[in-house]
C-alpha atoms as a PDB file:
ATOM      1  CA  UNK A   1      68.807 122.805 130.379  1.00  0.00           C
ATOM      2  CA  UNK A   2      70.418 121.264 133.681  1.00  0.00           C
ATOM      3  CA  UNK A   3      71.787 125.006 134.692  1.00  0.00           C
ATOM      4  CA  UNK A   4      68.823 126.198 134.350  1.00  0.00           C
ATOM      5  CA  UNK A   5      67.896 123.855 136.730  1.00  0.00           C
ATOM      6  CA  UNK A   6      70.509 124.216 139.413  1.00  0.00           C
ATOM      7  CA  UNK A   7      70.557 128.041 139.119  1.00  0.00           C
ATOM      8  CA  UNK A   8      66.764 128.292 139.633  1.00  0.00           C
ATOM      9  CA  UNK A   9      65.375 129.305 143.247  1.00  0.00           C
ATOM     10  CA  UNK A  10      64.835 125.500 144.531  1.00  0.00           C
ATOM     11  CA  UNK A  11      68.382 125.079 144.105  1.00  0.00           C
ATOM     12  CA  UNK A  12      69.893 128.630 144.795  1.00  0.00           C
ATOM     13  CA  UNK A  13      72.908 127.013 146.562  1.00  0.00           C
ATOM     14  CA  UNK A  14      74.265 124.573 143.697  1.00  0.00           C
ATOM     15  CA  UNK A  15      74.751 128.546 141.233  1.00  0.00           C
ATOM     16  CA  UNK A  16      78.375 128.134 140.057  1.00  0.00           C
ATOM     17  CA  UNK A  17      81.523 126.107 139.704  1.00  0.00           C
ATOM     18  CA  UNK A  18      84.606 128.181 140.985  1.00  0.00           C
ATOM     19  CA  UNK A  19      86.641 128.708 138.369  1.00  0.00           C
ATOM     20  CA  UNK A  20      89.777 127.357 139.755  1.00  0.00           C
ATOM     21  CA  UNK A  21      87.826 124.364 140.623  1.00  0.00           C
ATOM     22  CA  UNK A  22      86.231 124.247 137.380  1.00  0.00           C
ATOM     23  CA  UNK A  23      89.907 124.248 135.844  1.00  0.00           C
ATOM     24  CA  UNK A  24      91.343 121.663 137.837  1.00  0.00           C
ATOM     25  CA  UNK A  25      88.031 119.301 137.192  1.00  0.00           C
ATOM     26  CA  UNK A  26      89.642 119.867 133.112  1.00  0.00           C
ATOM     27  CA  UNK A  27      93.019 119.600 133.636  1.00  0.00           C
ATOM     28  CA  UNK A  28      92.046 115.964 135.304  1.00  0.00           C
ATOM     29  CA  UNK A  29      89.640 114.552 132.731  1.00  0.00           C
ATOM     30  CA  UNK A  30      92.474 115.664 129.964  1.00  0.00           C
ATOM     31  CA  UNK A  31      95.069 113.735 132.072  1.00  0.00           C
ATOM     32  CA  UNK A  32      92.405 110.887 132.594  1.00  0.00           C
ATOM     33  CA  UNK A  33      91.910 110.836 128.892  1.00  0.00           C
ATOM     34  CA  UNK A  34      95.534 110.336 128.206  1.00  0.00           C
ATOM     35  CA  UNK A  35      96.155 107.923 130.539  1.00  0.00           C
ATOM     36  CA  UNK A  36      93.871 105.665 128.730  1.00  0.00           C
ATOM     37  CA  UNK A  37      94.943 106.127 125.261  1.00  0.00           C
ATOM     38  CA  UNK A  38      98.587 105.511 126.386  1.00  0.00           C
ATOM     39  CA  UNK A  39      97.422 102.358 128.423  1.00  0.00           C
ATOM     40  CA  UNK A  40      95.177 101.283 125.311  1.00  0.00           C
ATOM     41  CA  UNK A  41      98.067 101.484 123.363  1.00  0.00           C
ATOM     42  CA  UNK A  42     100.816  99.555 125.295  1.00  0.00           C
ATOM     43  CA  UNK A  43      97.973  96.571 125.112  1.00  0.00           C
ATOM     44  CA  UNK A  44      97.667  97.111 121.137  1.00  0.00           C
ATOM     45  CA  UNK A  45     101.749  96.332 121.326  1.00  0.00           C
ATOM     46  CA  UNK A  46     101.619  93.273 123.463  1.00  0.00           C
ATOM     47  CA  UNK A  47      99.366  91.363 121.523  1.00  0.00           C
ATOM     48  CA  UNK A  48     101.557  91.591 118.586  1.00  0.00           C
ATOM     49  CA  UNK A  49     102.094  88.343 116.280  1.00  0.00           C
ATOM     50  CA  UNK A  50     104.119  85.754 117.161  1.00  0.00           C
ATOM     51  CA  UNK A  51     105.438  83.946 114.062  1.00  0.00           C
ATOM     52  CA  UNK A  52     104.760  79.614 113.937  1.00  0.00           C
ATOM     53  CA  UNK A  53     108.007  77.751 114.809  1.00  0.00           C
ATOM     54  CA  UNK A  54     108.483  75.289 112.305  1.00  0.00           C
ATOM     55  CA  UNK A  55     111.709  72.758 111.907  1.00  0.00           C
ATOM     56  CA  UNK A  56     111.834  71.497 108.678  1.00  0.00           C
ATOM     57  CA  UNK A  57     113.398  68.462 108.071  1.00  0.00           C
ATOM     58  CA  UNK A  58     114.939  67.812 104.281  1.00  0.00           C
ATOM     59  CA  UNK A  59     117.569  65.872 102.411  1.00  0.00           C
ATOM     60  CA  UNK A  60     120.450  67.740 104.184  1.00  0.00           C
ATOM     61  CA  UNK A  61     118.894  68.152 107.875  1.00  0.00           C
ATOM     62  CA  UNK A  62     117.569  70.741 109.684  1.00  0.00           C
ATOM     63  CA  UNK A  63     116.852  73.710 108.222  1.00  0.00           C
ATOM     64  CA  UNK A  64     115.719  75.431 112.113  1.00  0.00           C
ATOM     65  CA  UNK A  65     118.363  73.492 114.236  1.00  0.00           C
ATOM     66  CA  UNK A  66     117.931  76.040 117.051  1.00  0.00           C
ATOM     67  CA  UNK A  67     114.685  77.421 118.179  1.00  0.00           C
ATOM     68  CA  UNK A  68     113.486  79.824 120.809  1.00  0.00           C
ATOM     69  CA  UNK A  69     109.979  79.874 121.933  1.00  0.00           C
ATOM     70  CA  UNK A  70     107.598  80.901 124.714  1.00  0.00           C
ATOM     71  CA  UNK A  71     106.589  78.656 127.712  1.00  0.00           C
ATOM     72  CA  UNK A  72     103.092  76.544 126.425  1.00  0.00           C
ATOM     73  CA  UNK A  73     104.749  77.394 122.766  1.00  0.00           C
ATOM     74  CA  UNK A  74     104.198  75.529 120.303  1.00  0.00           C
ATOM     75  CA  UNK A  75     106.820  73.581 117.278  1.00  0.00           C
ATOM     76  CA  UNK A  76     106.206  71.691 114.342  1.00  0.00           C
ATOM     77  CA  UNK A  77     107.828  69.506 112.762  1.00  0.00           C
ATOM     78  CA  UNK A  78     107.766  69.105 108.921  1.00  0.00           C
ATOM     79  CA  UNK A  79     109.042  66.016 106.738  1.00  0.00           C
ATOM     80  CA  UNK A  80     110.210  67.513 103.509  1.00  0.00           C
ATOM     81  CA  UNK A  81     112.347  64.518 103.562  1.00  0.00           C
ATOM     82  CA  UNK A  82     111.931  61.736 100.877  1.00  0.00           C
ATOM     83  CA  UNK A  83     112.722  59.293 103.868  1.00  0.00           C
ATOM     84  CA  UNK A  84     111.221  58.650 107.469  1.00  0.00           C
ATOM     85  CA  UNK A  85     112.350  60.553 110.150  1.00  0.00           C
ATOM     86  CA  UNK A  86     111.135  60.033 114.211  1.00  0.00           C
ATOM     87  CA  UNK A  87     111.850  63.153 116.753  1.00  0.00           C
ATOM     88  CA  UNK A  88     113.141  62.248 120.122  1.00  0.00           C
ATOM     89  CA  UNK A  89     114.058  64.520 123.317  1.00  0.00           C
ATOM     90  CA  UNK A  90     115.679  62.742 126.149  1.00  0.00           C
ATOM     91  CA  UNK A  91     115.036  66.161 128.659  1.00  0.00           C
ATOM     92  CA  UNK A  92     111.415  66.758 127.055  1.00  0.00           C
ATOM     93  CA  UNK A  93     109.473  63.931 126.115  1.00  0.00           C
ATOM     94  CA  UNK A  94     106.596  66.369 124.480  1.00  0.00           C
ATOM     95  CA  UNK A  95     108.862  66.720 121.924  1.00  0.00           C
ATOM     96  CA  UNK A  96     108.508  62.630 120.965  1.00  0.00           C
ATOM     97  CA  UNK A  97     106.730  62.138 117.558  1.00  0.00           C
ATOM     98  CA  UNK A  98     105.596  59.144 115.874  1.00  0.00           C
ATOM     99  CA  UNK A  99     107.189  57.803 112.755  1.00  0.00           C
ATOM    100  CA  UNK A 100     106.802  61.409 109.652  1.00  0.00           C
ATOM    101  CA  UNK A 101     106.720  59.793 106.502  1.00  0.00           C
ATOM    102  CA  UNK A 102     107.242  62.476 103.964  1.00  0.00           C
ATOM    103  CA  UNK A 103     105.436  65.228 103.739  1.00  0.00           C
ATOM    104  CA  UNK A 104     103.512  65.068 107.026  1.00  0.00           C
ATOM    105  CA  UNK A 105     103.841  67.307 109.792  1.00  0.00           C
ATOM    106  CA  UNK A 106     103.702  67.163 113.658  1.00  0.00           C
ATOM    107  CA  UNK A 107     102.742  69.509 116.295  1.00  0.00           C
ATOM    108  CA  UNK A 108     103.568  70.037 119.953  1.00  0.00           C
ATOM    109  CA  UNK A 109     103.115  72.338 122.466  1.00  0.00           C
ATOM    110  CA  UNK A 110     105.950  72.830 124.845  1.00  0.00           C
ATOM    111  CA  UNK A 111     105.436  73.099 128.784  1.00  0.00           C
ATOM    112  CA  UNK A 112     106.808  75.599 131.235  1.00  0.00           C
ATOM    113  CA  UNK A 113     110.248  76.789 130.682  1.00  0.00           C
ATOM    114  CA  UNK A 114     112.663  77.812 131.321  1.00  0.00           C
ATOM    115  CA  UNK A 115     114.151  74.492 129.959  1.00  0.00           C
ATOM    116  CA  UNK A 116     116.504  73.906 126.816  1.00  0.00           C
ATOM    117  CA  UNK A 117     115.162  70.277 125.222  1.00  0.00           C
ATOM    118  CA  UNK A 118     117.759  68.702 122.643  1.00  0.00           C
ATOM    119  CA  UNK A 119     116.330  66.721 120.388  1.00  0.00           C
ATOM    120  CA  UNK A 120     117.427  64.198 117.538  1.00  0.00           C
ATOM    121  CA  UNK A 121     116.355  62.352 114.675  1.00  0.00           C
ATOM    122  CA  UNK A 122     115.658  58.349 116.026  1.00  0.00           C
ATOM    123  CA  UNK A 123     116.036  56.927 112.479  1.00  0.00           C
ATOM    124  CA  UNK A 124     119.179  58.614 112.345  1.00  0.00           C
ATOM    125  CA  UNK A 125     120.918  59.375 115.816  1.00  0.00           C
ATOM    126  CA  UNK A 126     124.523  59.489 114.579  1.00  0.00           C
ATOM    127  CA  UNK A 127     123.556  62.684 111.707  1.00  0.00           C
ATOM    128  CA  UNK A 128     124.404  65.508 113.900  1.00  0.00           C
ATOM    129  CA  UNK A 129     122.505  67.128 110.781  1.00  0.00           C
ATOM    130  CA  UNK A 130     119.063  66.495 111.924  1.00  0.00           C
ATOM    131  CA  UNK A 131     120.234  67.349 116.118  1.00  0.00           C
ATOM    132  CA  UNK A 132     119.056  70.481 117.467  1.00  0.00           C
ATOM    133  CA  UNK A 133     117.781  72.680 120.211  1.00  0.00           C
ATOM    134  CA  UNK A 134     114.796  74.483 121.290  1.00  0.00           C
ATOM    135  CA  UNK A 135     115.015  76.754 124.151  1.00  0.00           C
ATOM    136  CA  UNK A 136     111.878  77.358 126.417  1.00  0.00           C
ATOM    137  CA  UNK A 137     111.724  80.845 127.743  1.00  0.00           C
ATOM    138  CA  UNK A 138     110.428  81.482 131.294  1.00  0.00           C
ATOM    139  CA  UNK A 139     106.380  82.317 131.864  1.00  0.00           C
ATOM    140  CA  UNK A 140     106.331  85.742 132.899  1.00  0.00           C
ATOM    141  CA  UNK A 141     105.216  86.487 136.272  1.00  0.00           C
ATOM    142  CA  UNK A 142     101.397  86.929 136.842  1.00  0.00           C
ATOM    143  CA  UNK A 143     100.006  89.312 139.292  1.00  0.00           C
ATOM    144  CA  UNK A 144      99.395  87.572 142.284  1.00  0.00           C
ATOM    145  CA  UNK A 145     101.324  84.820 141.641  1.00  0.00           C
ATOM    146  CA  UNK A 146     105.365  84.149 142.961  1.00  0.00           C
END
């Protein structure tokens, strides 16, 4: 219905597309078209998953004595423990926890990294077996900012 249109008298000078022109105006909305499904793709990979990092804490120690997580990442602790333990970080105090009785948990979200935070078990500082690490991985750069 629109050719009609443009190819009646009124509009005698809009007739026809070159050919070559019309070609090149397909070859670009076919490159257009997969430039966004490759683009919409690459997002559908970066918002993958990231698996909870948990350190368990049990009869024997740690069972996650080294950790590596994202900057603003979070950890948690669990007691599977039949005694007390406390968490304590002398280079990241986030990491500080009240008294876990068994069988409760605690949460924390790490800051910016990158940072490695050692941490121990206060009711037990000598036990090397409940000492470990969790290493903060750098923010990556956003646009705009240094």
């Amino acid at each position: 219905m629109w050719r009609d249109a443009c190819t009646s008298p009124r509009h005698s000078r809009a007739t026809a597309i070159p050919a070559a022109t019309e070609k090149k105006m397909k070859s670009f909305s076919h490159a257009a078209i997969v430039v966004c499904f490759a683009t919409s793709s690459c997002a559908g990979i970066s918002t993958r998953v990231r698996e909870p990092s948990v350190v368990t804490l049990d009869a024997s120690g740690l069972r996650s004595p080294e950790l590596i997580v994202d900057s603003g990442g979070a950890v948690s602790f669990v007691n599977a423990d039949r005694s007390v333990h406390q968490i304590y970080s002398p280079e990241c105090p986030e990491l500080a926890s009240r008294l876990l009785h068994p069988g409760e948990s605690y949460r924390v979200v790490l800051g910016d990294g990158p940072k490695v935070c050692h941490f121990e078990d206060l009711v037990a500082p000598s036990d090397e077996a409940y000492a470990g690490t969790v290493q903060v991985r750098e923010s990556p750069r956003q646009p705009g900012r240094p």
